[in-house]
Protein backbone atom coordinates (compact mmCIF):
# COMPACT_ATOMS: atom_id res chain seq x y z
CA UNK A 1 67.70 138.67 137.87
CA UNK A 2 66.60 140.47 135.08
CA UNK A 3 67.99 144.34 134.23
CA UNK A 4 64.36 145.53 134.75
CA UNK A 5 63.95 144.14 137.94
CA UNK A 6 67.33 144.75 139.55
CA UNK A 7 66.65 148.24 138.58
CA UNK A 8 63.30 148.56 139.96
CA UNK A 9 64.16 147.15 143.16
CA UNK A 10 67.42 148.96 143.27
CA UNK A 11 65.66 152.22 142.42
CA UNK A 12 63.05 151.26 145.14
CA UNK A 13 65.80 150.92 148.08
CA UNK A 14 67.42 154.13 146.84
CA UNK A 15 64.76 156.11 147.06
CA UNK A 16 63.36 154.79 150.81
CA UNK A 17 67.04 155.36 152.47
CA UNK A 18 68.33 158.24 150.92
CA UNK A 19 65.86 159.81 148.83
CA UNK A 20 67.09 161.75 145.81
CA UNK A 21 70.27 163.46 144.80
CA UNK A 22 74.07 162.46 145.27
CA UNK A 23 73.19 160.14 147.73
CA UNK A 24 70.42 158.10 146.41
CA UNK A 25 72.31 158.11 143.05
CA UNK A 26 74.87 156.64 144.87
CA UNK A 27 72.82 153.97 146.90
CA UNK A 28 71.42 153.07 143.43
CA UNK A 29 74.48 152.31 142.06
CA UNK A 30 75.39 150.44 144.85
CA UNK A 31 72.63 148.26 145.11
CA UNK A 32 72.45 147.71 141.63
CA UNK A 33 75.71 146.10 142.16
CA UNK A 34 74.79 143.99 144.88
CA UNK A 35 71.68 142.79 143.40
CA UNK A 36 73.90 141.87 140.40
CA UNK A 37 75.97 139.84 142.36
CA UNK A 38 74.30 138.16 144.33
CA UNK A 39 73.74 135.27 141.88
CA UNK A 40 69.83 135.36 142.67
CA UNK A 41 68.57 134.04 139.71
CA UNK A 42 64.26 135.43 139.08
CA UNK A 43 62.69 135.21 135.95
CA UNK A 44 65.02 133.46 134.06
């Protein structure tokens, strides 16, 4: 998954569960993680 993406989508799931602050910075991070490895491979 590209860096743009994984961000975008990351960012996107951030903001809808916790919003903004500590706790969507930290949902952010997380998922950026998870998106990164999870091996899903789109537009590559």
């Amino acid at each position: 998954m590209s860096k743009l993406l994984r961000g975008l989508v990351a960012g996107w799931g951030a903001h809808k569960l916790g919003g903004c602050g500590c706790g969507g910075l930290l949902l952010f991070l997380l998922f950026w993680w998870l998106l990164g490895a999870s091996g899903i491979e789109l537009f590559q």
